[in-house]
Protein backbone atom coordinates (compact mmCIF):
# COMPACT_ATOMS: atom_id res chain seq x y z
CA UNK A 1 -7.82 14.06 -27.33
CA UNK A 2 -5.35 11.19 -28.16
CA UNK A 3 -6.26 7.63 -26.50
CA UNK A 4 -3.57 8.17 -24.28
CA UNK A 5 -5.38 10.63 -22.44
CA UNK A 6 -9.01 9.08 -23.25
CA UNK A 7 -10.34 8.30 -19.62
CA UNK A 8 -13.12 6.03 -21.59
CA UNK A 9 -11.05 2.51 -21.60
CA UNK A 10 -9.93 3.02 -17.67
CA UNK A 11 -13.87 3.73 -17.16
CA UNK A 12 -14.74 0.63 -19.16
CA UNK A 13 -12.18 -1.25 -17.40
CA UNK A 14 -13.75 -0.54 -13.84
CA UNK A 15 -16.89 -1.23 -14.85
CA UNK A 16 -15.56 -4.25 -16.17
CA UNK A 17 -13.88 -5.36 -13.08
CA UNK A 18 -16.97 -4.15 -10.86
CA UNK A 19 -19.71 -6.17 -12.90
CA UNK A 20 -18.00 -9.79 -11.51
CA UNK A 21 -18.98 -8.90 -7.98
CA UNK A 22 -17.15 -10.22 -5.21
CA UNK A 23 -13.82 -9.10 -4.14
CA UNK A 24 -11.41 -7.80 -6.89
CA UNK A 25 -8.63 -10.34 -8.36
CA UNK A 26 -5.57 -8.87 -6.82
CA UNK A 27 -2.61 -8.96 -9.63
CA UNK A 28 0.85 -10.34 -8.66
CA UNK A 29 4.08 -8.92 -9.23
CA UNK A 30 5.80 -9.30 -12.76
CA UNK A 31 2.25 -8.32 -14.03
CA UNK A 32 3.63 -4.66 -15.89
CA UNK A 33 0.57 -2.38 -14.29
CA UNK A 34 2.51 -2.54 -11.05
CA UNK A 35 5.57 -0.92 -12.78
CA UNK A 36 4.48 1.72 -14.31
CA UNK A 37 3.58 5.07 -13.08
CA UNK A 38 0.05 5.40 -12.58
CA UNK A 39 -1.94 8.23 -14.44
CA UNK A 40 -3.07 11.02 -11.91
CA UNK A 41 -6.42 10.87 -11.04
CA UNK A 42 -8.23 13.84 -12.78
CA UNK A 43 -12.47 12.70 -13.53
CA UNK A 44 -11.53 9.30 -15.52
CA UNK A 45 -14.16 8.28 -13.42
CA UNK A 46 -17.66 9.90 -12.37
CA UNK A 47 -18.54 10.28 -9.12
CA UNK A 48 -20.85 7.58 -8.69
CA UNK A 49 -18.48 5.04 -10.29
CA UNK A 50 -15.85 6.49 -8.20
CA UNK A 51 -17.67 5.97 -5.46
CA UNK A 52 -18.42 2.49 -6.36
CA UNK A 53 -14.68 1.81 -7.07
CA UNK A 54 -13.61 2.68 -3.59
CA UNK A 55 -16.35 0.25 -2.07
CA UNK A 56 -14.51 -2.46 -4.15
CA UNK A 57 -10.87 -1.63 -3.39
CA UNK A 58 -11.96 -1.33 0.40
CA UNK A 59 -13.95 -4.46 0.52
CA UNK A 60 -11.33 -6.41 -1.11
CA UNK A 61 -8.41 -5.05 0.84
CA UNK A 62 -10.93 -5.73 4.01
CA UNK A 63 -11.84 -9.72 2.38
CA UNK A 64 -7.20 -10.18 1.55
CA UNK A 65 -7.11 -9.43 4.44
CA UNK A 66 -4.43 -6.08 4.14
CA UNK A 67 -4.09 -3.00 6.13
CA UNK A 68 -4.08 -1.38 1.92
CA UNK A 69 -4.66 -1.39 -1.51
CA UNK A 70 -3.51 0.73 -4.47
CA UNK A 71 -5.40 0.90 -7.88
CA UNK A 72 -2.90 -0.84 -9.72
CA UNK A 73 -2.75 -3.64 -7.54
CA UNK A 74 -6.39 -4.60 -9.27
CA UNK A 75 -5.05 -3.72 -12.84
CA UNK A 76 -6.07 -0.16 -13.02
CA UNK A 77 -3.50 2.49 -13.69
CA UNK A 78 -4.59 5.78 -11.38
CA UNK A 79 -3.39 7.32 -8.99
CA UNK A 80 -5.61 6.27 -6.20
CA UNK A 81 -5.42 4.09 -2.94
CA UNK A 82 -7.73 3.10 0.19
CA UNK A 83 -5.55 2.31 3.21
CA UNK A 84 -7.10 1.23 6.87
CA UNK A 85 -5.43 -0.98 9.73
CA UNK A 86 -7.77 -1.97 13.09
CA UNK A 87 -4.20 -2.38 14.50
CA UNK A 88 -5.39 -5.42 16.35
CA UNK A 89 -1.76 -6.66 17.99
CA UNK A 90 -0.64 -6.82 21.33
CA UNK A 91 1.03 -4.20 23.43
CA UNK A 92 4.39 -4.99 22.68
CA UNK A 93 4.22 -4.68 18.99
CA UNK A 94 2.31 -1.85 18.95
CA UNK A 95 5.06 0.04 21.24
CA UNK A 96 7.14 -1.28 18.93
CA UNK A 97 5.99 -0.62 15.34
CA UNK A 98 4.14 1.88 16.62
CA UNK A 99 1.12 0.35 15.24
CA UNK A 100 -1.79 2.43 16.18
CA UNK A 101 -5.07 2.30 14.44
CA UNK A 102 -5.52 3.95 11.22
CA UNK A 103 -9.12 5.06 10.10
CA UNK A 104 -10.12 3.97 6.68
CA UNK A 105 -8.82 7.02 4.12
CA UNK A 106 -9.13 6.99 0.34
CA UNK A 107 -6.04 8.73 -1.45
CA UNK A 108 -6.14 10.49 -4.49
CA UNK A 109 -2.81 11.56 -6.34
CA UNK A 110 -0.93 10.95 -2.85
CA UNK A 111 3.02 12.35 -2.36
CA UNK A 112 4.93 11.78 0.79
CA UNK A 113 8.45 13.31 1.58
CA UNK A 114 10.08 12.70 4.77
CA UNK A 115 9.87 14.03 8.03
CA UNK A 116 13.37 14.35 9.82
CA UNK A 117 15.86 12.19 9.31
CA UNK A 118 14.67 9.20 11.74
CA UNK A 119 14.54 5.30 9.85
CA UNK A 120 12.67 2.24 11.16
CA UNK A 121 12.92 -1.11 9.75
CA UNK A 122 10.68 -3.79 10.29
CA UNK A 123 9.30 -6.81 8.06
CA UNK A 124 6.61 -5.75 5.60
CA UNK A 125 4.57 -7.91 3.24
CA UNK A 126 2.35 -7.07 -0.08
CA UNK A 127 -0.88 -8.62 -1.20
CA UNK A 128 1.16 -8.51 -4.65
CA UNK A 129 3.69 -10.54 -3.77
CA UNK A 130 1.75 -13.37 -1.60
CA UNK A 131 3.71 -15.74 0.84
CA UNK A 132 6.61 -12.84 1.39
CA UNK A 133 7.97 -10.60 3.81
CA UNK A 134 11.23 -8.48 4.00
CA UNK A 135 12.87 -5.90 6.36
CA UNK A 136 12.31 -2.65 4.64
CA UNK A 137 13.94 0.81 6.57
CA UNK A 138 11.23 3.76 5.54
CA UNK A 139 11.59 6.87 6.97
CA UNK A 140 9.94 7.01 10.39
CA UNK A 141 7.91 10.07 9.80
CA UNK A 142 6.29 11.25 6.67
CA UNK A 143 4.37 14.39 5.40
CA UNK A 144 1.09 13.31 3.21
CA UNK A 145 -0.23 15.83 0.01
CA UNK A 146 -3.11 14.40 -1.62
CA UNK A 147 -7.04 14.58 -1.84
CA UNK A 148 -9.56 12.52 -0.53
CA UNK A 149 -12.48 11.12 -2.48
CA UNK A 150 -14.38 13.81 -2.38
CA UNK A 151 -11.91 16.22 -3.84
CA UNK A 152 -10.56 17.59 -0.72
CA UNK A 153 -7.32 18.48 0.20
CA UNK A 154 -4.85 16.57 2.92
CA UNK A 155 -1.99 17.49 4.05
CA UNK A 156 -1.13 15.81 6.79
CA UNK A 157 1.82 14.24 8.77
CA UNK A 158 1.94 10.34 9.71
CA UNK A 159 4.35 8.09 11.96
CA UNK A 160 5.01 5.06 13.05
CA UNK A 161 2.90 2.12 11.36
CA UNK A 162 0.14 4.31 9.30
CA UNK A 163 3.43 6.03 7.92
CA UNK A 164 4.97 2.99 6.72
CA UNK A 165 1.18 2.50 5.32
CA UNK A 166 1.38 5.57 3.37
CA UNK A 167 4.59 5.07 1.61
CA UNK A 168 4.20 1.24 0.94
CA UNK A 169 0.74 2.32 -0.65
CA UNK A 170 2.15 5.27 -2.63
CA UNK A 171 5.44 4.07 -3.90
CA UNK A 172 2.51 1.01 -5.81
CA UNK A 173 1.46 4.36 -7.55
CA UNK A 174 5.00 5.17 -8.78
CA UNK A 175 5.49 1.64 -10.17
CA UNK A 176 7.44 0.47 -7.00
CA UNK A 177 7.43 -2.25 -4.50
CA UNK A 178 8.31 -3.07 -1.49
CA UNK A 179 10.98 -5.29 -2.90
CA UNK A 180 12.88 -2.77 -4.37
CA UNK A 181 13.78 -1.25 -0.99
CA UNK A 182 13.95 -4.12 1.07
CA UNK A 183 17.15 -6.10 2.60
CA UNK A 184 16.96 -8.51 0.45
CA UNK A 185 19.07 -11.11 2.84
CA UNK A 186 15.89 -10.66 5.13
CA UNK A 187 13.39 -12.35 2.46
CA UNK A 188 11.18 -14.67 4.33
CA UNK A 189 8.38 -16.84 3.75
CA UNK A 190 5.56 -16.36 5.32
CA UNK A 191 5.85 -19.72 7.12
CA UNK A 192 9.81 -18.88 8.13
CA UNK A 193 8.55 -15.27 9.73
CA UNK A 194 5.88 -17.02 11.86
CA UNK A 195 8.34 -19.76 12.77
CA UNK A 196 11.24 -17.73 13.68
CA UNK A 197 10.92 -13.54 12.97
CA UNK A 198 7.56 -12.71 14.69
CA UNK A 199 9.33 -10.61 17.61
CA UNK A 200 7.84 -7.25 17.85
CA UNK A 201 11.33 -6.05 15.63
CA UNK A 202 13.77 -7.58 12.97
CA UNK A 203 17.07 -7.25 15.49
CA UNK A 204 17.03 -11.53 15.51
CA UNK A 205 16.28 -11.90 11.89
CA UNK A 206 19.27 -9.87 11.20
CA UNK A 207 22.09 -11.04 13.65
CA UNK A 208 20.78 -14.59 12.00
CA UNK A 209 20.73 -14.03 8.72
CA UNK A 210 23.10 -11.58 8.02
CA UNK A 211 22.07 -7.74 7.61
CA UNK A 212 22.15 -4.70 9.18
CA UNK A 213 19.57 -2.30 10.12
């Protein structure tokens, strides 16, 4: 077995990371574990350190605060994700976005492909890029293959918010952000979105600054 394929140093390295306690230092974009493909998940780690694993991505996406977090996004290269949103927002957003509560899930070696031909476009943020938001247009509806953490299969179909959820969290896993699909004319601080953008859709941010949706 070459080192390549050695799941020893990715053990070593959660082990490493899990031994400081605490929530997990998030890494920021430009670091090169968030562009590169990350290794499908296939025993690099036993169950109980698995197990472990997923309490730490959850608890730190839960302590961010983010509604996910991909494996890469705390320096480790597999194919794995924990995603969850309480959806706490008013009515009106939630029509909107359709931003309906999304149970906690662990994803292992997750694919999407799109459902239909129906886009929605709406700012979106990244706990990789902090202080930043941009309009991205996903597909509306999206079909989910993966496994959970236990080894069993889902296959299941997602829309509205928890879609947008899915891909934002999977593309991390194919060494892509949010940036790289987003109108870029849209990019916002976080301050600027709060002081102007925070309608339930983007429709003022774009007849002010410039783009189409």
């Amino acid at each position: 077995m070459t080192a390549l394929h050695d799941p020893a140093p990715l053990a070593h390295r959660v082990e490493e990371l899990l031994s400081r306690g605490g929530p997990l230092p998030i890494v920021a974009a430009g670091d090169p574990v968030l562009r590169r493909a990350a290794e499908p998940f296939d025993g690099q780690l036993d169950p109980p350190l698995l197990d472990r694993f997923v309490v730490a991505l959850r608890d730190t996406m839960r302590a961010a605060p983010g509604v996910g977090l991909a494996a890469p996004q705390v320096g480790v290269p597999l194919r794995l994700a924990v995603i969850e949103d309480p959806a706490p927002v008013p009515d009106e957003i939630r029509e909107a976005r359709g931003r309906v509560p999304l149970p906690f899930r662990v994803l292992v070696n997750p694919v999407y492909e799109p459902v239909g031909t129906a886009r929605a476009a709406f700012f979106e943020g990244c706990l990789s890029v902090p202080g930043w938001q941009a309009v991205v247009a996903r597909p509306a509806e999206v079909r989910l293959r993966a496994r959970d953490e236990h080894g069993n299969p889902v296959d299941e179909v997602f829309t509205g918010w928890p879609a947008r959820i899915v891909q934002h969290e999977t593309d991390h896993l194919d060494g892509t952000l949010y940036l790289d699909r987003a109108e870029l004319r849209s990019l916002s601080s976080g301050e600027a979105v709060a002081r102007w953008w925070a309608q339930p859709t983007p429709a003022r941010a774009a007849e002010e600054l410039g783009f189409g949706l």
